[in-house]
Protein backbone atom coordinates (compact mmCIF):
# COMPACT_ATOMS: atom_id res chain seq x y z
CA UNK A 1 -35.75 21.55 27.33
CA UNK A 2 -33.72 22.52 23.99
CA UNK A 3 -29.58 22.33 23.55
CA UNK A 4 -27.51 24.23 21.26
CA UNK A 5 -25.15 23.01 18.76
CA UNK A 6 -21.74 23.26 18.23
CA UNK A 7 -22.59 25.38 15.72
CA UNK A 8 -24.87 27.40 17.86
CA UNK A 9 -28.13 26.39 16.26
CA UNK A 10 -31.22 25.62 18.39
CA UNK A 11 -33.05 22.00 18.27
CA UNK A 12 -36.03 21.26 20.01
CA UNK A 13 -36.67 18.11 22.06
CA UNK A 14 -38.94 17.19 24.67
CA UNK A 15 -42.58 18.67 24.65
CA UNK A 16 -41.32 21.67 23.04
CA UNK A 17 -40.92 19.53 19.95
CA UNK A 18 -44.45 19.89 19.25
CA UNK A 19 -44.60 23.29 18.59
CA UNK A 20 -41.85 22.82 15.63
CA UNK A 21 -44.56 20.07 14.23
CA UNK A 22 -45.33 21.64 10.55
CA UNK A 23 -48.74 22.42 11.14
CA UNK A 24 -49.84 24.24 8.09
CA UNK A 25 -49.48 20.35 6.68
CA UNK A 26 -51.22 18.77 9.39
CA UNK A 27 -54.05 21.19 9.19
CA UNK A 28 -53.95 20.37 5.08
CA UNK A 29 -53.97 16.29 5.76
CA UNK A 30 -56.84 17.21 7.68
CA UNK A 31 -58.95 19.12 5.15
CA UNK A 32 -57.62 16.51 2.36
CA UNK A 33 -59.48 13.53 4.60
CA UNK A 34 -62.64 15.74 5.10
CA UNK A 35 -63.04 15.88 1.74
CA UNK A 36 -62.67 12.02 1.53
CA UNK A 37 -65.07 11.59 4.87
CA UNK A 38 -67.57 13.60 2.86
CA UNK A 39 -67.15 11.68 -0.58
CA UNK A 40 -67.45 8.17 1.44
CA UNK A 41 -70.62 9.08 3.56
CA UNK A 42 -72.47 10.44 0.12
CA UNK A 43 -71.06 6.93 -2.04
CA UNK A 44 -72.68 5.33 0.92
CA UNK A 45 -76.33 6.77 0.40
CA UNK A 46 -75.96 9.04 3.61
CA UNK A 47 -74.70 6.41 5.76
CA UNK A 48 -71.40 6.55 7.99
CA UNK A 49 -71.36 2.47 7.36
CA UNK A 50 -69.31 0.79 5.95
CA UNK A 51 -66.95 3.38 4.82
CA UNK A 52 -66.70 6.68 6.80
CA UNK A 53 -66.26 5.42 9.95
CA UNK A 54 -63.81 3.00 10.07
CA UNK A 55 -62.20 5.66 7.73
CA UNK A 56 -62.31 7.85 10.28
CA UNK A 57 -61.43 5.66 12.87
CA UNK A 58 -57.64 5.18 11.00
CA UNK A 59 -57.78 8.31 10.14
CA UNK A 60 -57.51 9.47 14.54
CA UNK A 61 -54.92 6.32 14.61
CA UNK A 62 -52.71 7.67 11.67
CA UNK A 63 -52.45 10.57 13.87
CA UNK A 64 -51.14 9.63 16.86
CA UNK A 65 -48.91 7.48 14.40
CA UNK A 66 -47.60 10.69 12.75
CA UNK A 67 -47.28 12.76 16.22
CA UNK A 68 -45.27 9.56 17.62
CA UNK A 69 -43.02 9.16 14.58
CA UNK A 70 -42.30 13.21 14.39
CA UNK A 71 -41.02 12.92 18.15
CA UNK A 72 -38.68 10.68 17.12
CA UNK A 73 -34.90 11.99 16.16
CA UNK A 74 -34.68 11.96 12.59
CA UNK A 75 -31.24 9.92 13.09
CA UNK A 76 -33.39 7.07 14.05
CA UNK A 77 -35.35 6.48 11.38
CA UNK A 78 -32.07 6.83 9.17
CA UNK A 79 -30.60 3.95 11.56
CA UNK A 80 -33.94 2.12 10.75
CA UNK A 81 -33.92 2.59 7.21
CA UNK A 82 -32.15 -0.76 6.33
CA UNK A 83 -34.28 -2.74 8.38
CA UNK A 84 -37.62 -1.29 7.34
CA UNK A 85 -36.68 -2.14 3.28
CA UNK A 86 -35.77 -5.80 3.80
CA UNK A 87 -38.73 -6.08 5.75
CA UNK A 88 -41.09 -4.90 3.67
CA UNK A 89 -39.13 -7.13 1.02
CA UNK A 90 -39.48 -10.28 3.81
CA UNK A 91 -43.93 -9.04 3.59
CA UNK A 92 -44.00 -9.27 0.05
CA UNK A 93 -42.50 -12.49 -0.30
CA UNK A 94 -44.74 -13.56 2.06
CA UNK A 95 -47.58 -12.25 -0.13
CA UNK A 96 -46.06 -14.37 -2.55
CA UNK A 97 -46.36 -17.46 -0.33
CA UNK A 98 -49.09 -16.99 1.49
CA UNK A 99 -51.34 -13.75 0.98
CA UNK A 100 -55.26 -13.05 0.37
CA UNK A 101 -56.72 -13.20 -3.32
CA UNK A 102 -59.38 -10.76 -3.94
CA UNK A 103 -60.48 -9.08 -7.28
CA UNK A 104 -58.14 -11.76 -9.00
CA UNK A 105 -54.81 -10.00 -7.04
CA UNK A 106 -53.20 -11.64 -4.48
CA UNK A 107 -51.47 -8.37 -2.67
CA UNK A 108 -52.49 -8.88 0.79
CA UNK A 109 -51.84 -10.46 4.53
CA UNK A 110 -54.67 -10.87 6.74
CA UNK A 111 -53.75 -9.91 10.50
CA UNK A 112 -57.26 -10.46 11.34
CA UNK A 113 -58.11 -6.99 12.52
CA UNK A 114 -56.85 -5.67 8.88
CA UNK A 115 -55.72 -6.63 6.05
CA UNK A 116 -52.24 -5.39 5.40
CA UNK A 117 -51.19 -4.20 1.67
CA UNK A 118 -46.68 -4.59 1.93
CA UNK A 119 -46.56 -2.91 -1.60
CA UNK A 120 -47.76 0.53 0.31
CA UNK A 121 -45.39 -0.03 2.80
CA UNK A 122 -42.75 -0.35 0.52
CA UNK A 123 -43.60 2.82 -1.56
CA UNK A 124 -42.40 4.28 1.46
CA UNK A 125 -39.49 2.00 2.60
CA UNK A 126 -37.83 2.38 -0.59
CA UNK A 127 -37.40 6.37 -0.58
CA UNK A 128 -35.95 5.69 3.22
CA UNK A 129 -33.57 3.17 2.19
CA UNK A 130 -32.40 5.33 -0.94
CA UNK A 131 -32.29 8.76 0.99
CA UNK A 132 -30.11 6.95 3.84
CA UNK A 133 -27.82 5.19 0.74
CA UNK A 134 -27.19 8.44 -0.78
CA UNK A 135 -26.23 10.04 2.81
CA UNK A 136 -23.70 7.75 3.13
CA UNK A 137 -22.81 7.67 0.01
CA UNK A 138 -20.10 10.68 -0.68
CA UNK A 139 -20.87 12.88 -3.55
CA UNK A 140 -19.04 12.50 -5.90
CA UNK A 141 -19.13 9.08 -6.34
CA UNK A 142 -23.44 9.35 -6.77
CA UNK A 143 -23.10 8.76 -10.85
CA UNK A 144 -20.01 6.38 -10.63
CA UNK A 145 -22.04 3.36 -12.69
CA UNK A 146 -21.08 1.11 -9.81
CA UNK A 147 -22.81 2.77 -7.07
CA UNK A 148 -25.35 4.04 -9.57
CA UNK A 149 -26.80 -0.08 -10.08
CA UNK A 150 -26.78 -0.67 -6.24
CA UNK A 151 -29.98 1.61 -5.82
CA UNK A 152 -31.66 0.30 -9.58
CA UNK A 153 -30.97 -3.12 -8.00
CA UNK A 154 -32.82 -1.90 -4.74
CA UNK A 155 -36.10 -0.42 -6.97
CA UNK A 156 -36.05 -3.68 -9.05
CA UNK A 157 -36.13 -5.89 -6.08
CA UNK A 158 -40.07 -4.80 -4.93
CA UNK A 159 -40.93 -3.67 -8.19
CA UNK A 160 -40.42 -7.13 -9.47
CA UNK A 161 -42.51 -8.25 -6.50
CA UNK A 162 -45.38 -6.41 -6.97
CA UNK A 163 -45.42 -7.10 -10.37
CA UNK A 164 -45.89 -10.72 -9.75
CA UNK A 165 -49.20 -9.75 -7.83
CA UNK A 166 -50.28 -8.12 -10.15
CA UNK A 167 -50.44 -4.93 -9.81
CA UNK A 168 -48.75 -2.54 -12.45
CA UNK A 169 -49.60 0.78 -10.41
CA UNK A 170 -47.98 0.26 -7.32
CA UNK A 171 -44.86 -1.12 -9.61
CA UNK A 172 -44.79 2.20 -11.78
CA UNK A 173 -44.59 3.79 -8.64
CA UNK A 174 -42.44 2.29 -7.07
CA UNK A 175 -39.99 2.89 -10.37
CA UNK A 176 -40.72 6.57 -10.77
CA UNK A 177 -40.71 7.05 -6.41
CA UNK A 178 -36.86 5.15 -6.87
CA UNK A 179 -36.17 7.32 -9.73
CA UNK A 180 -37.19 10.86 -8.10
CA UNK A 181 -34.62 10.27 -5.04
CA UNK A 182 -32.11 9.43 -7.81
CA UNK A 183 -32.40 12.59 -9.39
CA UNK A 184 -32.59 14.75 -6.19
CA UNK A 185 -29.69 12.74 -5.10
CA UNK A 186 -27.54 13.99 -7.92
CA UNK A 187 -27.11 10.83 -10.79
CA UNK A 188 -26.25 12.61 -13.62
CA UNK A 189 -29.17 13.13 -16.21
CA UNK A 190 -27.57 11.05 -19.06
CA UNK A 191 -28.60 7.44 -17.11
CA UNK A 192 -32.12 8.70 -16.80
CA UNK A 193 -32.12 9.30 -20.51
CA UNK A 194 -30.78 5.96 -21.10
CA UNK A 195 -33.40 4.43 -19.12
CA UNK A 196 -35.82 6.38 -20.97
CA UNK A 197 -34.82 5.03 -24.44
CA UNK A 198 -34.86 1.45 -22.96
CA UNK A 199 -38.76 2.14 -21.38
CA UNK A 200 -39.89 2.80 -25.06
CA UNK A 201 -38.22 -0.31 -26.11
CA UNK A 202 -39.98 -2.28 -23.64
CA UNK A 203 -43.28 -0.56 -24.14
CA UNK A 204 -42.60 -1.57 -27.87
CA UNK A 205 -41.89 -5.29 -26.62
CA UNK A 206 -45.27 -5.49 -24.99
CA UNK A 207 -47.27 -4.54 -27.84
CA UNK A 208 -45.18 -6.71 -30.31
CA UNK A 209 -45.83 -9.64 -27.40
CA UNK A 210 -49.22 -9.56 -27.60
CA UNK A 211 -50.57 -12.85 -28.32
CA UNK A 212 -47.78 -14.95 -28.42
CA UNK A 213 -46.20 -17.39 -25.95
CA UNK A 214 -44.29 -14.87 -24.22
CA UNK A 215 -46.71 -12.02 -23.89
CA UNK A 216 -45.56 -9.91 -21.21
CA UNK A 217 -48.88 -8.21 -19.72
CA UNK A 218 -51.83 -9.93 -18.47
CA UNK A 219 -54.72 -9.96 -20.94
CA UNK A 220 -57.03 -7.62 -18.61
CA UNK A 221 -54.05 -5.58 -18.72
CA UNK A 222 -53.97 -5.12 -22.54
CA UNK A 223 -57.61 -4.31 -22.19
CA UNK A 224 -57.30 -1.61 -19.93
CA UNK A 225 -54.86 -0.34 -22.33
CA UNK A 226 -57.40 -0.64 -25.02
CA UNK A 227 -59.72 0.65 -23.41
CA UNK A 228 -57.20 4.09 -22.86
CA UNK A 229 -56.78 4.52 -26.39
CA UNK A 230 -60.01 4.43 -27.32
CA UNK A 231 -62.98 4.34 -24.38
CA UNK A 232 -65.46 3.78 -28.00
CA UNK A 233 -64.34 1.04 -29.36
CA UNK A 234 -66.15 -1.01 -26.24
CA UNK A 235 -68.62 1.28 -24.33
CA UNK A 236 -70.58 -1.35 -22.59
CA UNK A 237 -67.88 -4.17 -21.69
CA UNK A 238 -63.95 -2.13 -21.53
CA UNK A 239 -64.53 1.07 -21.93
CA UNK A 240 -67.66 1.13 -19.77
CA UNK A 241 -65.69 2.30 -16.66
CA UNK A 242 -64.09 4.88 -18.02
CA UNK A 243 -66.74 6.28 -19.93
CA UNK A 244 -68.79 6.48 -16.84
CA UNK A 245 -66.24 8.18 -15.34
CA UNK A 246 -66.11 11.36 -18.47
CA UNK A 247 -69.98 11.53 -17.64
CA UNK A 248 -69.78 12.11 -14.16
CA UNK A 249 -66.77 14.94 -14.34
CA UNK A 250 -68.85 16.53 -17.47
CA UNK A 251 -72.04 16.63 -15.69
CA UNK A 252 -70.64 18.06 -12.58
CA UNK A 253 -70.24 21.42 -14.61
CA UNK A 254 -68.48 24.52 -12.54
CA UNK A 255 -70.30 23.97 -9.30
CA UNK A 256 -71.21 20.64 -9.22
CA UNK A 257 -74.76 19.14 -8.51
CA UNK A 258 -74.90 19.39 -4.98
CA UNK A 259 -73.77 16.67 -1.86
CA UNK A 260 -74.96 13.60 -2.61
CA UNK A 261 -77.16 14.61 -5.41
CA UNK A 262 -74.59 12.77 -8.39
CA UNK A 263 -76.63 10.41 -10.66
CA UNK A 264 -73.89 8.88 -11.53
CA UNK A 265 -72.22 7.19 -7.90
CA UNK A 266 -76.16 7.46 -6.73
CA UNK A 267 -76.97 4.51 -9.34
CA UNK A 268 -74.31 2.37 -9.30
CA UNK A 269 -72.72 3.46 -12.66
CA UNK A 270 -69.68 4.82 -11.43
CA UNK A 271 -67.00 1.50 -10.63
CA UNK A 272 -64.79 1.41 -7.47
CA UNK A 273 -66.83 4.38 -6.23
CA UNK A 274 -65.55 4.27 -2.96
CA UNK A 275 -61.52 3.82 -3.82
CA UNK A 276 -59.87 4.31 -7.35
CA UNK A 277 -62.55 6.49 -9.17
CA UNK A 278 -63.64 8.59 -6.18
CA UNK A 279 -62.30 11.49 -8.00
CA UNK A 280 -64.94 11.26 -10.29
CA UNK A 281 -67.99 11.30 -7.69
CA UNK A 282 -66.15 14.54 -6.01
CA UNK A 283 -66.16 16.38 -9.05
CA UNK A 284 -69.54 15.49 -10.06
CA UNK A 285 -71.11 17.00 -6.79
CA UNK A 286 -68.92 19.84 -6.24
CA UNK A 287 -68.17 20.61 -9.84
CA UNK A 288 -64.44 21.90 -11.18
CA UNK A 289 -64.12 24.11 -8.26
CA UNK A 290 -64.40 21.61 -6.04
CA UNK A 291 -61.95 19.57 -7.77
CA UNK A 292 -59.94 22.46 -8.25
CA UNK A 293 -60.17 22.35 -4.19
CA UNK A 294 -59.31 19.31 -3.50
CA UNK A 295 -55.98 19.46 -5.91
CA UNK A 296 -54.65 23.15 -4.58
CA UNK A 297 -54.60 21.38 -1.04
CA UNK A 298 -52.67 18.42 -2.73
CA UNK A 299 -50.26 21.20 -4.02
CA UNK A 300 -49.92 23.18 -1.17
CA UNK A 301 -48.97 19.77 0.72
CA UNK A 302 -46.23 19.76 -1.77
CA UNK A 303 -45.15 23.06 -1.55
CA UNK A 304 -44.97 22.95 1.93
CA UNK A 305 -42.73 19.81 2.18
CA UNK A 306 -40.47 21.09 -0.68
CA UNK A 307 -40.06 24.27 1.43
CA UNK A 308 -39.11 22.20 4.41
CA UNK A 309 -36.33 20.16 2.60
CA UNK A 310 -34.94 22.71 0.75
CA UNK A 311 -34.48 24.63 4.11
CA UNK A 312 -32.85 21.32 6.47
CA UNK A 313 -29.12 20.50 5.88
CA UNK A 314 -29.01 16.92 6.88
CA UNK A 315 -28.89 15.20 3.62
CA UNK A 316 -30.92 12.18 4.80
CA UNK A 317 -33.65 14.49 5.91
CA UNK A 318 -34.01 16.80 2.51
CA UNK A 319 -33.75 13.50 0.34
CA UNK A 320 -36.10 11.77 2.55
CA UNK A 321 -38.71 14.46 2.65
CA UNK A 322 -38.05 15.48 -1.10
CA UNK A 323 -38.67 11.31 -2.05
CA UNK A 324 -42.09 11.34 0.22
CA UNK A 325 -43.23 14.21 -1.66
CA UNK A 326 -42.62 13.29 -4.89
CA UNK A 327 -44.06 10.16 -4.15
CA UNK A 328 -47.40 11.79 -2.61
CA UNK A 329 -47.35 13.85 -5.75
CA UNK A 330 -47.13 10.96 -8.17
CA UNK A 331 -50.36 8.95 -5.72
CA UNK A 332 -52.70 11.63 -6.69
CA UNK A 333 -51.47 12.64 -10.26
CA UNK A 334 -51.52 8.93 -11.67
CA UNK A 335 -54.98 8.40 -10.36
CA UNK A 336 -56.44 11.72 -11.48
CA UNK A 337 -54.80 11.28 -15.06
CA UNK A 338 -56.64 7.43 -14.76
CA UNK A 339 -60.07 8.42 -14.07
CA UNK A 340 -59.74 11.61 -16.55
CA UNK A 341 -58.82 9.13 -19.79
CA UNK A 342 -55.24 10.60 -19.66
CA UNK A 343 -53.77 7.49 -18.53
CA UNK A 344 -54.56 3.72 -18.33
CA UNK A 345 -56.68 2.77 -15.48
CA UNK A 346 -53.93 0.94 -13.05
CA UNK A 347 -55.41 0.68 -9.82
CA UNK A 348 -53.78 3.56 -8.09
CA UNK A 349 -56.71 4.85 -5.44
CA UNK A 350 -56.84 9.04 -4.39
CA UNK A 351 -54.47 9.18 -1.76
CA UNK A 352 -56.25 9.81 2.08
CA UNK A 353 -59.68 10.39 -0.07
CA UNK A 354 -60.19 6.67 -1.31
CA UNK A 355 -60.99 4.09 1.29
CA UNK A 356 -58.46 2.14 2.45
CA UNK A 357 -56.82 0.77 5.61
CA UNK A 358 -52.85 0.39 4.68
CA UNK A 359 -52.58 3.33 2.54
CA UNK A 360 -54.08 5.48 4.54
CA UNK A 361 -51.95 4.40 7.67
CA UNK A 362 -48.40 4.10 5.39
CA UNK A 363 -49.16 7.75 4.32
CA UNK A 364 -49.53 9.22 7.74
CA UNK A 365 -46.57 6.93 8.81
CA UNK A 366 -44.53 8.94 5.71
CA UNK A 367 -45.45 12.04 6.51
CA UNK A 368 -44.82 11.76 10.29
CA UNK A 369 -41.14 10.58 8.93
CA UNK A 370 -41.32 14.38 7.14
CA UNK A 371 -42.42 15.79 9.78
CA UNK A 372 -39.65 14.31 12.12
CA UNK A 373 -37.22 15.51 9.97
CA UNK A 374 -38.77 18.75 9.88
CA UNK A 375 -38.98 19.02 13.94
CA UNK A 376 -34.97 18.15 14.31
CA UNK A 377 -33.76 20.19 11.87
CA UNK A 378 -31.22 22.61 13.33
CA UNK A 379 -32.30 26.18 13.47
């Protein structure tokens, strides 16, 4: 059953809404999580345990999570929007309080079944919170300084948070993620320069705390950003990560040395194999064109969820899917600029390729948000 609207445009609802799914994304997700599938069975020496298959197994959950969020009205989730943030907020307190230490972080919440990661959620939570602020807020008060620090206040809040965990990836992105719906929202370009000026100061302020009583980064943390700089000056203790990670892209050549014939994930010389630097076996067994691959599906998952906002005329929906997107976007860039030396290594894992439990559930969760807002668009 469908109903017109006043202005004689057609909606879906019912069953019927599933044929106004965006499928040429769903069938993309689908090939992006093969490739990941693949890349955890060969980092696993052939073996569907202990990666693949509970992979796969939240993988069929996600899903049915993104079918059963894209059947929901899009004015729902706008209604929700409020209520998500200050929960994830309420999770990462709790982190604070009470969460599970591992690697030296403490960024988790055991449920038992899972381990829950709130700073994924809130990747997510923020860009619905900021798309449903600037709906309601009208237009031309979006770069009125007043209503301008209301959302910096809201991407401060987690960032802060996450900070404290530590983890400086999820923070950048949850900075840059705040900053993209900004911009699509219409804040005039001046405050973003302004902010720029002041992130060189601070970067400044780090370096000139180093070593003293108020030194601002963790010292792992100045390592890592040694270690970008210059991979050399510390090949075996640093730098060995990273280095490890040049010789497995370089020796993948054009085509790669075959499924699960890399030397480098084979024998344990590659780190994180199975989450941040899985990049690096990929492209050492299937070579630049399979990287190459794996990227043009990233960007056609972009291209296709620009295409969708730039076409829907309910603010909350465009901002919302433009903020997901962006944020998607910045997931795979960041950790493909990590494990190529072009950035510091910051823990940010290859988005539905690296293993992982929350991300991989928060991401279908997002995108069955974009594809909600996709399905009630009017047509």
């Amino acid at each position: 059953m469908s109903y017109l609207t006043n202005n004689a445009t057609y909606v879906p609802t019912g069953p019927r809404k599933l044929m106004y799914l965006n499928w040429p994304v769903i069938f993309l997700l689908l090939a992006v999580c093969s490739f990941g599938f693949l890349m955890l069975y060969s980092v696993a020496g052939g073996s569907a345990t202990p990666w693949m298959e509970p992979q796969i197994k939240r993988f069929a959950l996600g899903m049915v999570l993104m079918v059963g969020v894209a059947m929901v009205p899009i004015w729902f989730w706008r209604n929700m929007a409020g209520l998500a943030y200050g929960l994830s907020i309420a999770l990462l307190v709790g982190v604070e309080l009470f969460g599970s230490v591992g690697m030296g972080a403490q960024r988790w919440i055991d449920l038992g079944f899972m381990r829950l990661q709130p700073s994924e959620l809130t990747k997510i939570t923020l860009v619905m919170f900021l798309a449903a602020y600037y709906d309601w807020l009208p237009i031309n008060k979006t770069s009125h300084p007043l209503w301008v620090l209301i959302p910096v206040g809201l991407i401060l809040a987690p960032t802060v948070l996450v900070l404290g965990q530590p983890d400086l990836g999820t923070a950048l992105l949850l900075l840059l993620g705040g900053a993209t719906v900004m911009f699509v929202a219409g804040v005039h370009w001046a405050y973003f320069v302004t902010v720029f000026a002041a992130g060189v100061g601070a970067v400044l302020a780090v370096f000139q705390s180093r070593g003293t009583s108020w030194q601002l980064l963790k010292d792992y943390q100045f390592r890592r950003i040694d270690t970008f700089i210059d991979p050399s000056n510390d090949p075996l203790g640093a730098g060995y990560h990273i280095t490890q990670a040049k010789i497995a892209l370089g020796s993948g050549g054009l085509t790669g040395r075959g499924f699960m014939q890399g030397t480098q994930s084979s024998l344990d010389f590659l780190p994180e194999k199975h989450t941040d630097f899985i990049f690096t076996t990929l492209a050492e067994e299937f070579g630049f064109l399979g990287a190459i691959g794996l990227l043009t599906l990233y960007v056609l998952i972009i291209l296709f969820c620009v295409a969708s906002a730039m076409t829907n005329k309910d603010r909350f929906a465009a901002l919302l899917t433009l903020g997901i997107a962006m944020t998607f976007f910045l997931f795979f860039a960041v950790n493909m600029a990590m494990v190529t030396g072009m950035a510091p290594v910051v823990g940010v894992p290859l988005p539905l390729v690296s293993y992982g439990g929350s991300a991989m559930l928060v991401l279908l969760v997002a995108f069955g948000l974009i594809q909600s807002a996709h399905v009630h668009k009017p047509r």
